[in-house]
PDB file of N, CA and C in Angstrom:
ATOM      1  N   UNK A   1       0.840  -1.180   0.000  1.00  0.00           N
ATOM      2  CA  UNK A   1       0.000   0.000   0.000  1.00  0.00           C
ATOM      3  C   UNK A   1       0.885   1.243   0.000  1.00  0.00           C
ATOM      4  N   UNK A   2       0.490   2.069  -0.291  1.00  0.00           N
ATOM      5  CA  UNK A   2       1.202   3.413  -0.491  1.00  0.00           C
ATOM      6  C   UNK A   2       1.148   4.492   0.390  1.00  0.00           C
ATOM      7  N   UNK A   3       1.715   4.709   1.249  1.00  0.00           N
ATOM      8  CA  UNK A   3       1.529   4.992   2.408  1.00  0.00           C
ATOM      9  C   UNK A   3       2.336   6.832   2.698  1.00  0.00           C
ATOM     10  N   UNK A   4       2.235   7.441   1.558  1.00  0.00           N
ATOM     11  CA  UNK A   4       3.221   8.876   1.201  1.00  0.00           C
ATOM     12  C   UNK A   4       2.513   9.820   1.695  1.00  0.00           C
ATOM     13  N   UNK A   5       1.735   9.977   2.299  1.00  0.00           N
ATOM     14  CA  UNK A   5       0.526  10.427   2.977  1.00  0.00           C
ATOM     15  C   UNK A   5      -0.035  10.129   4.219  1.00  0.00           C
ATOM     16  N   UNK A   6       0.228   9.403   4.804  1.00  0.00           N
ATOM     17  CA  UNK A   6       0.135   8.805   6.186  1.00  0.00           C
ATOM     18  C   UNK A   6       1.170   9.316   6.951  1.00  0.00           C
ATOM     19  N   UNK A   7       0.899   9.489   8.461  1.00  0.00           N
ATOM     20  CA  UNK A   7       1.782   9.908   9.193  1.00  0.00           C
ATOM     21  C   UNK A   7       2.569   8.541   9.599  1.00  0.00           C
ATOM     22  N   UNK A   8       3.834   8.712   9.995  1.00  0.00           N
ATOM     23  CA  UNK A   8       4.612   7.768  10.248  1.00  0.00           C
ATOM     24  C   UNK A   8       4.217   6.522  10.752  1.00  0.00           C
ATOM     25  N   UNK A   9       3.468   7.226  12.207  1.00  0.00           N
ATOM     26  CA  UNK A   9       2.545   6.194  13.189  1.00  0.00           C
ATOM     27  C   UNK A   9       1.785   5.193  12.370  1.00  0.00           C
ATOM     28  N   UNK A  10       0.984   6.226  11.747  1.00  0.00           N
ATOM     29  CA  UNK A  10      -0.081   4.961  10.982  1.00  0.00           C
ATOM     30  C   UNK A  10       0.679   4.217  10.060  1.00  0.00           C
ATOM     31  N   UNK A  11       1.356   4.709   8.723  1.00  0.00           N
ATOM     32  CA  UNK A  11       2.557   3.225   8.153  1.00  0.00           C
ATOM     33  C   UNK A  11       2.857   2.718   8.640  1.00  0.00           C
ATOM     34  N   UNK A  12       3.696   2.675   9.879  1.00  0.00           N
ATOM     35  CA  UNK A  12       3.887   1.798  10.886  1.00  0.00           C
ATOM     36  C   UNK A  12       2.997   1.139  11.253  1.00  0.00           C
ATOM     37  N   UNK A  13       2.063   1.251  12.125  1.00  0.00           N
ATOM     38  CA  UNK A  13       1.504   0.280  12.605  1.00  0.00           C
ATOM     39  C   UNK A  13       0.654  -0.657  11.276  1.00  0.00           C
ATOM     40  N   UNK A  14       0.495  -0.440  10.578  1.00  0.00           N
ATOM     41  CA  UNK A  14      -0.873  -0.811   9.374  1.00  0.00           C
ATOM     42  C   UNK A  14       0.738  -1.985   8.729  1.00  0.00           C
ATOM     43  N   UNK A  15       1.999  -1.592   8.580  1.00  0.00           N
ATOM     44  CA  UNK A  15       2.883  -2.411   7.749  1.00  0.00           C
ATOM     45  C   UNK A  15       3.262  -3.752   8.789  1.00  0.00           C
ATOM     46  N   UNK A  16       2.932  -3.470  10.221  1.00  0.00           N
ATOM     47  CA  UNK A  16       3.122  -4.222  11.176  1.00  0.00           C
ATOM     48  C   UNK A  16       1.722  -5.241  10.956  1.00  0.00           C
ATOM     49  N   UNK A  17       0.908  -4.666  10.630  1.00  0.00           N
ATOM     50  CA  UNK A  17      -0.025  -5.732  11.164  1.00  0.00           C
ATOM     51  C   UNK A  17      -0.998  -5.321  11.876  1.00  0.00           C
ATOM     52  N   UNK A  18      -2.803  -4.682  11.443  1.00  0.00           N
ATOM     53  CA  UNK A  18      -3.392  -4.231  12.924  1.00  0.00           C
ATOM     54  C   UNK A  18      -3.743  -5.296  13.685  1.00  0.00           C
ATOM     55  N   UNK A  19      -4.087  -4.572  14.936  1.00  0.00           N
ATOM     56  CA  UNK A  19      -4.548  -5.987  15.940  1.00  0.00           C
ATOM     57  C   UNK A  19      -5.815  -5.827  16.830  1.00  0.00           C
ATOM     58  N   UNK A  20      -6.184  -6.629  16.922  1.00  0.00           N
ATOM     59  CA  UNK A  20      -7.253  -6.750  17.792  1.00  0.00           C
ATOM     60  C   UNK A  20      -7.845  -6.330  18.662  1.00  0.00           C
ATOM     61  N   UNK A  21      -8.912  -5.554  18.477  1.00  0.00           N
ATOM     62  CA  UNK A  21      -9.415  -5.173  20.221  1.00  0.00           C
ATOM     63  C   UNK A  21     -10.140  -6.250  21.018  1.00  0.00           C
ATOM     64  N   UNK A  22      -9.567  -6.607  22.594  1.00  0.00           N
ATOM     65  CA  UNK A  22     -10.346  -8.089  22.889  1.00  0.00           C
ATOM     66  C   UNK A  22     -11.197  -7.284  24.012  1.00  0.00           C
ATOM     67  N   UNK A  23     -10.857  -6.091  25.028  1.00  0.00           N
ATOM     68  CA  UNK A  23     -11.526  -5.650  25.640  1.00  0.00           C
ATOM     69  C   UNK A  23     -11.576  -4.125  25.902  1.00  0.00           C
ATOM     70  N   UNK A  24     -13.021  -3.636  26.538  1.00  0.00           N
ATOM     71  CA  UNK A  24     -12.124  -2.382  26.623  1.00  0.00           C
ATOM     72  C   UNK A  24     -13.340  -1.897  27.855  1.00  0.00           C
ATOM     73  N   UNK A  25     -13.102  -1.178  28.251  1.00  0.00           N
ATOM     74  CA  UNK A  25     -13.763  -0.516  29.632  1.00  0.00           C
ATOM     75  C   UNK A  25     -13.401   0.732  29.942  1.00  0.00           C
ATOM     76  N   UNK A  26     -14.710   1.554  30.190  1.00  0.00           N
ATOM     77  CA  UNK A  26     -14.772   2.715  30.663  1.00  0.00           C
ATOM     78  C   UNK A  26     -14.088   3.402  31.956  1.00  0.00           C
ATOM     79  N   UNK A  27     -13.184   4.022  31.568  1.00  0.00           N
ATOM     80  CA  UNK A  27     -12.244   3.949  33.007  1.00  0.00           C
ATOM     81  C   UNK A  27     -13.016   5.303  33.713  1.00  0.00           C
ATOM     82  N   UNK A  28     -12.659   6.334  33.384  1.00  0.00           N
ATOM     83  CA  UNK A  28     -13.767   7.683  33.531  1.00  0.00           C
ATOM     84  C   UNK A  28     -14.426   8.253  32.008  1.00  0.00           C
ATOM     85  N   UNK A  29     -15.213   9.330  32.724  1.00  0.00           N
ATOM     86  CA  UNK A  29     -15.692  10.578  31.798  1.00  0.00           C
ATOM     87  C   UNK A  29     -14.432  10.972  30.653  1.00  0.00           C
ATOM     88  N   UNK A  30     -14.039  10.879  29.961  1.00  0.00           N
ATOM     89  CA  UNK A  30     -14.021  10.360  28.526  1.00  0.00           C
ATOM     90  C   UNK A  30     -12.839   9.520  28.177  1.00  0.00           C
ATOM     91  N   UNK A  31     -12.602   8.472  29.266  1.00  0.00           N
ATOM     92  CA  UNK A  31     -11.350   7.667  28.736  1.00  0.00           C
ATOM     93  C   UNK A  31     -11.787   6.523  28.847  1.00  0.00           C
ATOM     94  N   UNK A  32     -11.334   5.859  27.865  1.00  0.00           N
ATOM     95  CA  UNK A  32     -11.702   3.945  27.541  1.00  0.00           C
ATOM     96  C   UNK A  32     -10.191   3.308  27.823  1.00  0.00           C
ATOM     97  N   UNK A  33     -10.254   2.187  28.276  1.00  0.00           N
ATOM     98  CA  UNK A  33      -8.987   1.219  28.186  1.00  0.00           C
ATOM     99  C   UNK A  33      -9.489  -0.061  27.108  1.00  0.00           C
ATOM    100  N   UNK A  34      -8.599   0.026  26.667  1.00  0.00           N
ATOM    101  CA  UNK A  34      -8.600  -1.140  25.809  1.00  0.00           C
ATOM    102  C   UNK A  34      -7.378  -2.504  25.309  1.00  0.00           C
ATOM    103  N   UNK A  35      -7.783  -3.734  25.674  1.00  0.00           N
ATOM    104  CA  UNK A  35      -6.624  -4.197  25.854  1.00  0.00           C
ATOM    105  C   UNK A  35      -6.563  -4.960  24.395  1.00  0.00           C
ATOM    106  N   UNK A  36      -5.820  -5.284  24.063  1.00  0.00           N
ATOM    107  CA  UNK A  36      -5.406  -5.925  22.276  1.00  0.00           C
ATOM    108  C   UNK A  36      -4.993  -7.102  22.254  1.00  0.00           C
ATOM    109  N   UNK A  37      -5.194  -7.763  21.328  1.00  0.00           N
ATOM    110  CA  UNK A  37      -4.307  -9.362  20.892  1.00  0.00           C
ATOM    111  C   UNK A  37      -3.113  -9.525  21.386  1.00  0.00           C
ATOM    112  N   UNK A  38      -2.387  -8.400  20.799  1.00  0.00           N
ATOM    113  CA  UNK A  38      -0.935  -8.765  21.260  1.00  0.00           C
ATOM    114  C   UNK A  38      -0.207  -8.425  23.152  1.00  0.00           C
ATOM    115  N   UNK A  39      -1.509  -8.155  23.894  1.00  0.00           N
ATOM    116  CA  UNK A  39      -1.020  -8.109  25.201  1.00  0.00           C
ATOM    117  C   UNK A  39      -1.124  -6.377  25.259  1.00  0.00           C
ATOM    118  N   UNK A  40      -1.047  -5.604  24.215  1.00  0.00           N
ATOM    119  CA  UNK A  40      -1.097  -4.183  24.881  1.00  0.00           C
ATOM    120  C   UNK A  40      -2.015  -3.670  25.104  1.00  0.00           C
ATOM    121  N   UNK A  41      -1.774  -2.763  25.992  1.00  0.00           N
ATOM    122  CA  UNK A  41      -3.579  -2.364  27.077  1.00  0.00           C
ATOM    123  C   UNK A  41      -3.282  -0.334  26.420  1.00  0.00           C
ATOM    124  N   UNK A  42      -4.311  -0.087  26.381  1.00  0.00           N
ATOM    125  CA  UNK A  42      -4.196   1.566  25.713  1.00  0.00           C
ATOM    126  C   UNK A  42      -4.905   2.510  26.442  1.00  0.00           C
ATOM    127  N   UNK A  43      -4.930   3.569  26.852  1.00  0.00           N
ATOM    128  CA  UNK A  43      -5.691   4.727  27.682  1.00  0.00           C
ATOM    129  C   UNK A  43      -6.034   5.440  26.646  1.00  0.00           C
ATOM    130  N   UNK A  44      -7.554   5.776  25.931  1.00  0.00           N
ATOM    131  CA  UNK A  44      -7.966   6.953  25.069  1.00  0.00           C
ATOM    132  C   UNK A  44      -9.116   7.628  25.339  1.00  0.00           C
ATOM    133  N   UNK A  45      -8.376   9.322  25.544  1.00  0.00           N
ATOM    134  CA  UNK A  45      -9.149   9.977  25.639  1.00  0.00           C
ATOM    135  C   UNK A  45     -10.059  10.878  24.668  1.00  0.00           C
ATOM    136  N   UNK A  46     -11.504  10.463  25.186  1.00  0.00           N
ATOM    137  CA  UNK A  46     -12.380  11.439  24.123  1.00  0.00           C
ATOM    138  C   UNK A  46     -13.088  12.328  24.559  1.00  0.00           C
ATOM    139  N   UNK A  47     -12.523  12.998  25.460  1.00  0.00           N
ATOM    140  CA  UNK A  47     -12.910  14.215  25.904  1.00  0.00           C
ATOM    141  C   UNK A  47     -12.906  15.147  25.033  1.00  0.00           C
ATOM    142  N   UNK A  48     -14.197  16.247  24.851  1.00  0.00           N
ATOM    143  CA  UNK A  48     -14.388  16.916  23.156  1.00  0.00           C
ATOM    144  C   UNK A  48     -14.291  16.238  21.780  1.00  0.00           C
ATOM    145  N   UNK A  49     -14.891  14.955  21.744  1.00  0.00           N
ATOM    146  CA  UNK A  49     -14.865  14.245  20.695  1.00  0.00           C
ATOM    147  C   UNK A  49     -16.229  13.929  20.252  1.00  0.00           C
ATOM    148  N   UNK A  50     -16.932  14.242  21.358  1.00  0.00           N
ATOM    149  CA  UNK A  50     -18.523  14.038  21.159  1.00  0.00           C
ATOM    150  C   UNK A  50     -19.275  15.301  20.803  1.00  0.00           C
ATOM    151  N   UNK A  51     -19.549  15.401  19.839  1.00  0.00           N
ATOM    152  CA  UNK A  51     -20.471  16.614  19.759  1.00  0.00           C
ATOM    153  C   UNK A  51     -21.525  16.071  18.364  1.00  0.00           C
ATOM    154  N   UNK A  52     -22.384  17.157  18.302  1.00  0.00           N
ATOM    155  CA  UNK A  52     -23.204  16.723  17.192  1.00  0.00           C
ATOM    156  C   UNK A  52     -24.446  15.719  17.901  1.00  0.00           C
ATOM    157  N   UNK A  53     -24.083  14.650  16.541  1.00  0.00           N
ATOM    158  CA  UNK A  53     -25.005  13.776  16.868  1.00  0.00           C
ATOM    159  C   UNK A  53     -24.364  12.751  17.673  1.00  0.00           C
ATOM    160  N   UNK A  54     -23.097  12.450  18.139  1.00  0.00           N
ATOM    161  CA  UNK A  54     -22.526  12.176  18.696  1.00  0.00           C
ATOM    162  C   UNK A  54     -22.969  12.242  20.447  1.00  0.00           C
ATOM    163  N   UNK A  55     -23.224  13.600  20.839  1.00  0.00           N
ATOM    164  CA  UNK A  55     -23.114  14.596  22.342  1.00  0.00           C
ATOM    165  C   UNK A  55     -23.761  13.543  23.037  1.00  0.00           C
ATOM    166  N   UNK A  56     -24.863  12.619  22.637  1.00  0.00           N
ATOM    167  CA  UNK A  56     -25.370  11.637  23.777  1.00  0.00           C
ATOM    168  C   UNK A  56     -24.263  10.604  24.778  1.00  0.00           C
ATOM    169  N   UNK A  57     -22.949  10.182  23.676  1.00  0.00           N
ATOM    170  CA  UNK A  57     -22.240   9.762  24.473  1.00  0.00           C
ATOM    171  C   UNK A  57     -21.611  10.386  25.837  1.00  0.00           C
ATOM    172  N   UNK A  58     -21.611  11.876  25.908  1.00  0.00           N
ATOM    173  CA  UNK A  58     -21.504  12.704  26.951  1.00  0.00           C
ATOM    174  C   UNK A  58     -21.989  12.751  28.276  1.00  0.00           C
ATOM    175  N   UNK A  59     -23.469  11.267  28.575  1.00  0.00           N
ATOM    176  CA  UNK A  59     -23.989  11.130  29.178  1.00  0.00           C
ATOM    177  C   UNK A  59     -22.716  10.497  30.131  1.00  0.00           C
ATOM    178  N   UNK A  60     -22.137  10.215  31.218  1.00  0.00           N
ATOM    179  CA  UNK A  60     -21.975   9.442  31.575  1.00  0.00           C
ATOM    180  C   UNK A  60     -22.491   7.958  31.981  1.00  0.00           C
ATOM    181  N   UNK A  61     -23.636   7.558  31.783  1.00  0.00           N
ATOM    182  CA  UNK A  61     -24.243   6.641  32.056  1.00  0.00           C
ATOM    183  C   UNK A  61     -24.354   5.847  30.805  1.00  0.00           C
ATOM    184  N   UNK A  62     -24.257   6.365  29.495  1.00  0.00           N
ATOM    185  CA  UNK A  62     -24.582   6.419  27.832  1.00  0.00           C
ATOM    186  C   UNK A  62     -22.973   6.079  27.888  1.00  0.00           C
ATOM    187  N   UNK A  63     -22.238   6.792  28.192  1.00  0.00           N
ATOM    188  CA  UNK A  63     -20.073   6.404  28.216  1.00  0.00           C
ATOM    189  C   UNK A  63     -20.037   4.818  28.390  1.00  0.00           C
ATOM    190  N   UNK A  64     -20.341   4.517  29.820  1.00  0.00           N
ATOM    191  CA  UNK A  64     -19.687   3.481  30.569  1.00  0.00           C
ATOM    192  C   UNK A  64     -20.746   2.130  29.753  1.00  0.00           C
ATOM    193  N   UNK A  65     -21.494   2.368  29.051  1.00  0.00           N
ATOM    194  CA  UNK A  65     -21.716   1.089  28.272  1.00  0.00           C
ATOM    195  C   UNK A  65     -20.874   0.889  26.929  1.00  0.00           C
ATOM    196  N   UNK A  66     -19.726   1.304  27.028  1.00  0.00           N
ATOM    197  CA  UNK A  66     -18.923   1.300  25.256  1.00  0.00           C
ATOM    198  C   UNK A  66     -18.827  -0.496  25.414  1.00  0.00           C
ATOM    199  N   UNK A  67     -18.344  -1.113  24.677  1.00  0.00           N
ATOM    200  CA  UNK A  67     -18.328  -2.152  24.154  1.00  0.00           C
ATOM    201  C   UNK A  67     -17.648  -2.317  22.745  1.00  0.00           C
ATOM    202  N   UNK A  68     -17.011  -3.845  22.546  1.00  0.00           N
ATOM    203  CA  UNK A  68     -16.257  -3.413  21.365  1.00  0.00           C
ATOM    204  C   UNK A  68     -17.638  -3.965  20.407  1.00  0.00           C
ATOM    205  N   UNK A  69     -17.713  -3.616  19.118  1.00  0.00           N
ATOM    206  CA  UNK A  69     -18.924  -4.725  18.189  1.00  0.00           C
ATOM    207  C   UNK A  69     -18.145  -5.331  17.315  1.00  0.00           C
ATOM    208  N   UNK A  70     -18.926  -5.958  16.245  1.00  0.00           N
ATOM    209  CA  UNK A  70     -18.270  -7.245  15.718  1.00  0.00           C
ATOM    210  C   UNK A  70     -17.490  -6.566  14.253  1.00  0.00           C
ATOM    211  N   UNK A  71     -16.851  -5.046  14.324  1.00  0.00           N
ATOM    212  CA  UNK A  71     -16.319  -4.855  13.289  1.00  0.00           C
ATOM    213  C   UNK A  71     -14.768  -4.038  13.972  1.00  0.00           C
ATOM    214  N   UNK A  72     -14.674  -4.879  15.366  1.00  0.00           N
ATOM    215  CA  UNK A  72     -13.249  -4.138  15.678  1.00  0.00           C
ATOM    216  C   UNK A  72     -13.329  -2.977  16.028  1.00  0.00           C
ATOM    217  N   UNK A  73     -14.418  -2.308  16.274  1.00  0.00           N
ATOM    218  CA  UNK A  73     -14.214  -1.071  16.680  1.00  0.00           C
ATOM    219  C   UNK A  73     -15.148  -0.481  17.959  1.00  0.00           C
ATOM    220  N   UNK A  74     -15.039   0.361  18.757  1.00  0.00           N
ATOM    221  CA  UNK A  74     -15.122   1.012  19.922  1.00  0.00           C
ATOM    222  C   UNK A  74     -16.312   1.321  19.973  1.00  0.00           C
ATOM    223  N   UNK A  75     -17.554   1.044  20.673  1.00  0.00           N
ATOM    224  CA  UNK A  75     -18.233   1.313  20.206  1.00  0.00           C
ATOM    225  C   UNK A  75     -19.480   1.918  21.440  1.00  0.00           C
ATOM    226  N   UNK A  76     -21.004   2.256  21.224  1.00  0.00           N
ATOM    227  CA  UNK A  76     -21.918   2.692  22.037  1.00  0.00           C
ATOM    228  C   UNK A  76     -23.154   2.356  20.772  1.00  0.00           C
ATOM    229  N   UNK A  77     -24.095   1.966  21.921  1.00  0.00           N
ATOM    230  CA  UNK A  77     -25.482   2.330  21.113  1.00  0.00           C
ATOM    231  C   UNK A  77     -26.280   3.171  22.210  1.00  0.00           C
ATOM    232  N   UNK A  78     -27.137   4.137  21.338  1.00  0.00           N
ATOM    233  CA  UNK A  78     -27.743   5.480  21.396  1.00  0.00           C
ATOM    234  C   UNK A  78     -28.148   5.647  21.195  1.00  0.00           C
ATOM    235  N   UNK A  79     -29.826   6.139  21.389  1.00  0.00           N
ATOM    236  CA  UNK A  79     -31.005   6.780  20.834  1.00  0.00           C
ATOM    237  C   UNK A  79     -31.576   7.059  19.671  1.00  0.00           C
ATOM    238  N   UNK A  80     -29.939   7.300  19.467  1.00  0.00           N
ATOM    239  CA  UNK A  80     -29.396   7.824  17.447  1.00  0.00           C
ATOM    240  C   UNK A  80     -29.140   6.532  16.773  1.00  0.00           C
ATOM    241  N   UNK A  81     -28.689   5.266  17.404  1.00  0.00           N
ATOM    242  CA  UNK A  81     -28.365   4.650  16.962  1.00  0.00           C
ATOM    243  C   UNK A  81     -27.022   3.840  16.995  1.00  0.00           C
ATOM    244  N   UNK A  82     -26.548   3.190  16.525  1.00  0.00           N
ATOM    245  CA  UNK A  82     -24.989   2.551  16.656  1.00  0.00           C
ATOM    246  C   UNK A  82     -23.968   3.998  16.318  1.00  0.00           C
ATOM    247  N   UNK A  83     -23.301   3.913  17.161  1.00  0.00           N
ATOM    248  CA  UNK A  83     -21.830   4.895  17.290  1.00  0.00           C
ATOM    249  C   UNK A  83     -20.483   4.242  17.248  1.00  0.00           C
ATOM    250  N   UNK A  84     -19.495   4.298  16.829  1.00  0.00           N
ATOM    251  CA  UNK A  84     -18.373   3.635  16.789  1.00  0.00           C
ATOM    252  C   UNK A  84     -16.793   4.747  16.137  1.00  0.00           C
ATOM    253  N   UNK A  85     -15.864   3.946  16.802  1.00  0.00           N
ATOM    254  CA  UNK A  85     -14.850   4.667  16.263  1.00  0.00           C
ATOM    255  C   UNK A  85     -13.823   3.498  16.214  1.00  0.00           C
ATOM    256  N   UNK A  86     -13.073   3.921  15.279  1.00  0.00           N
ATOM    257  CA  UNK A  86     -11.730   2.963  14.905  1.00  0.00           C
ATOM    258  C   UNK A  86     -11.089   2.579  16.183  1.00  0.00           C
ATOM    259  N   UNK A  87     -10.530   1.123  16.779  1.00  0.00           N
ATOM    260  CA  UNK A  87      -9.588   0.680  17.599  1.00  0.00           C
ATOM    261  C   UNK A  87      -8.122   0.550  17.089  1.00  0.00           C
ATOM    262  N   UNK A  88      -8.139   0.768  15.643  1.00  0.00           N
ATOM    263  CA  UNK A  88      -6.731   1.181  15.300  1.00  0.00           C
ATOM    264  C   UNK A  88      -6.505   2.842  15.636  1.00  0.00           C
ATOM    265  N   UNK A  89      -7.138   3.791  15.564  1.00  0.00           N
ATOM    266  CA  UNK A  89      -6.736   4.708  16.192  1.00  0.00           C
ATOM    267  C   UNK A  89      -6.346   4.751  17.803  1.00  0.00           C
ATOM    268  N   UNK A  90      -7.187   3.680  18.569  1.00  0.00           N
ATOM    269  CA  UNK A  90      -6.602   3.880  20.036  1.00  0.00           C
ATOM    270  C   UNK A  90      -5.537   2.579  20.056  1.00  0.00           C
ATOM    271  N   UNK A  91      -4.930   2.584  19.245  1.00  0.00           N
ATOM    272  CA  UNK A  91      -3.753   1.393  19.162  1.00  0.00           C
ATOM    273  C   UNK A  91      -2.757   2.707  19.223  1.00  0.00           C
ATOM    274  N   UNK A  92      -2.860   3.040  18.056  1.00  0.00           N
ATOM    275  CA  UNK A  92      -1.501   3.897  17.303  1.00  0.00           C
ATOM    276  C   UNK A  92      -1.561   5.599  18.382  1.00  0.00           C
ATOM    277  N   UNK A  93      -3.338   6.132  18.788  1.00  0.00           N
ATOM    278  CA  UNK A  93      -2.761   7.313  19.425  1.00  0.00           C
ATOM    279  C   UNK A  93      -2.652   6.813  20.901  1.00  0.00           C
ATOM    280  N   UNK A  94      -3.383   5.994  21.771  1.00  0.00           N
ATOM    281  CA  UNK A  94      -3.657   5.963  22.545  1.00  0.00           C
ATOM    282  C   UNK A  94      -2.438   5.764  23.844  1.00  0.00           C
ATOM    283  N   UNK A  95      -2.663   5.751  25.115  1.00  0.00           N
ATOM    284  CA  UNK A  95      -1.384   5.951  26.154  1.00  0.00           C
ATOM    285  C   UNK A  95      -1.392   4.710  26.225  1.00  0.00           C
ATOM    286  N   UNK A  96       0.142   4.300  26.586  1.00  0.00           N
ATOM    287  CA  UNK A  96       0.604   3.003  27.178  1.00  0.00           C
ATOM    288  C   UNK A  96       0.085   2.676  28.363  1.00  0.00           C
ATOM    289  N   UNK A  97      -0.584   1.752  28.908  1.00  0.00           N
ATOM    290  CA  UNK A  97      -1.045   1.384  30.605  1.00  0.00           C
ATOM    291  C   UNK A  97      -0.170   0.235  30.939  1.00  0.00           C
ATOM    292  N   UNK A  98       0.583   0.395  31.793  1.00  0.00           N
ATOM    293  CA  UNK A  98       0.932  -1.016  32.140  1.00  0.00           C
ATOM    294  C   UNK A  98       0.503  -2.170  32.738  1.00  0.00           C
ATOM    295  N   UNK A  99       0.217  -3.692  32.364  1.00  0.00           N
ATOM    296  CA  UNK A  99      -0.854  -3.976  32.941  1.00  0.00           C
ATOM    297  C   UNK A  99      -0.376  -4.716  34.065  1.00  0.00           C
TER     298      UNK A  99
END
């Protein structure tokens, strides 16, 4: 793939191989942990990431049900409907946790 356009992070990780999200849990008001195939656990924050049609996740009570669904990615259901965001983004931005 051609990757002349991608920031480093993402060629990297995508030439490595993505991996798996196996769990992930609401740690607070807008951070998820998520732990991966290969043993690494990630801290991502989405604090100001919700807005729009999005803002219901803002609920805290609407947060702490994220869950991964069956397309690998991060997810909530909502009033609006299914919500989701890439788990390769909380691979490649997300903080190291040690587990």
């Amino acid at each position: 793939m051609n990757w002349k356009d991608a920031p480093l992070e993402v060629e990297r990780y995508f030439n490595e191989g993505p991996h798996k999200a196996k769990s992930v849990q609401a740690l607070t008001p807008y951070t998820v942990v998520v732990t991966f195939d290969d043993g690494m656990v990630k801290a991502y924050d989405y604090t100001g990431k919700f807005t729009g049609v999005l803002s219901e996740i803002n609920d805290p009570e609407v947060f702490k049900r994220v869950y991964i669904d069956d397309t690998n990615a991060i997810a909530w259901d909502t009033s609006r409907g299914h919500m989701d965001f890439s788990a390769d983004s909380v691979y490649i931005y997300g903080r190291n946790i040690t587990p």
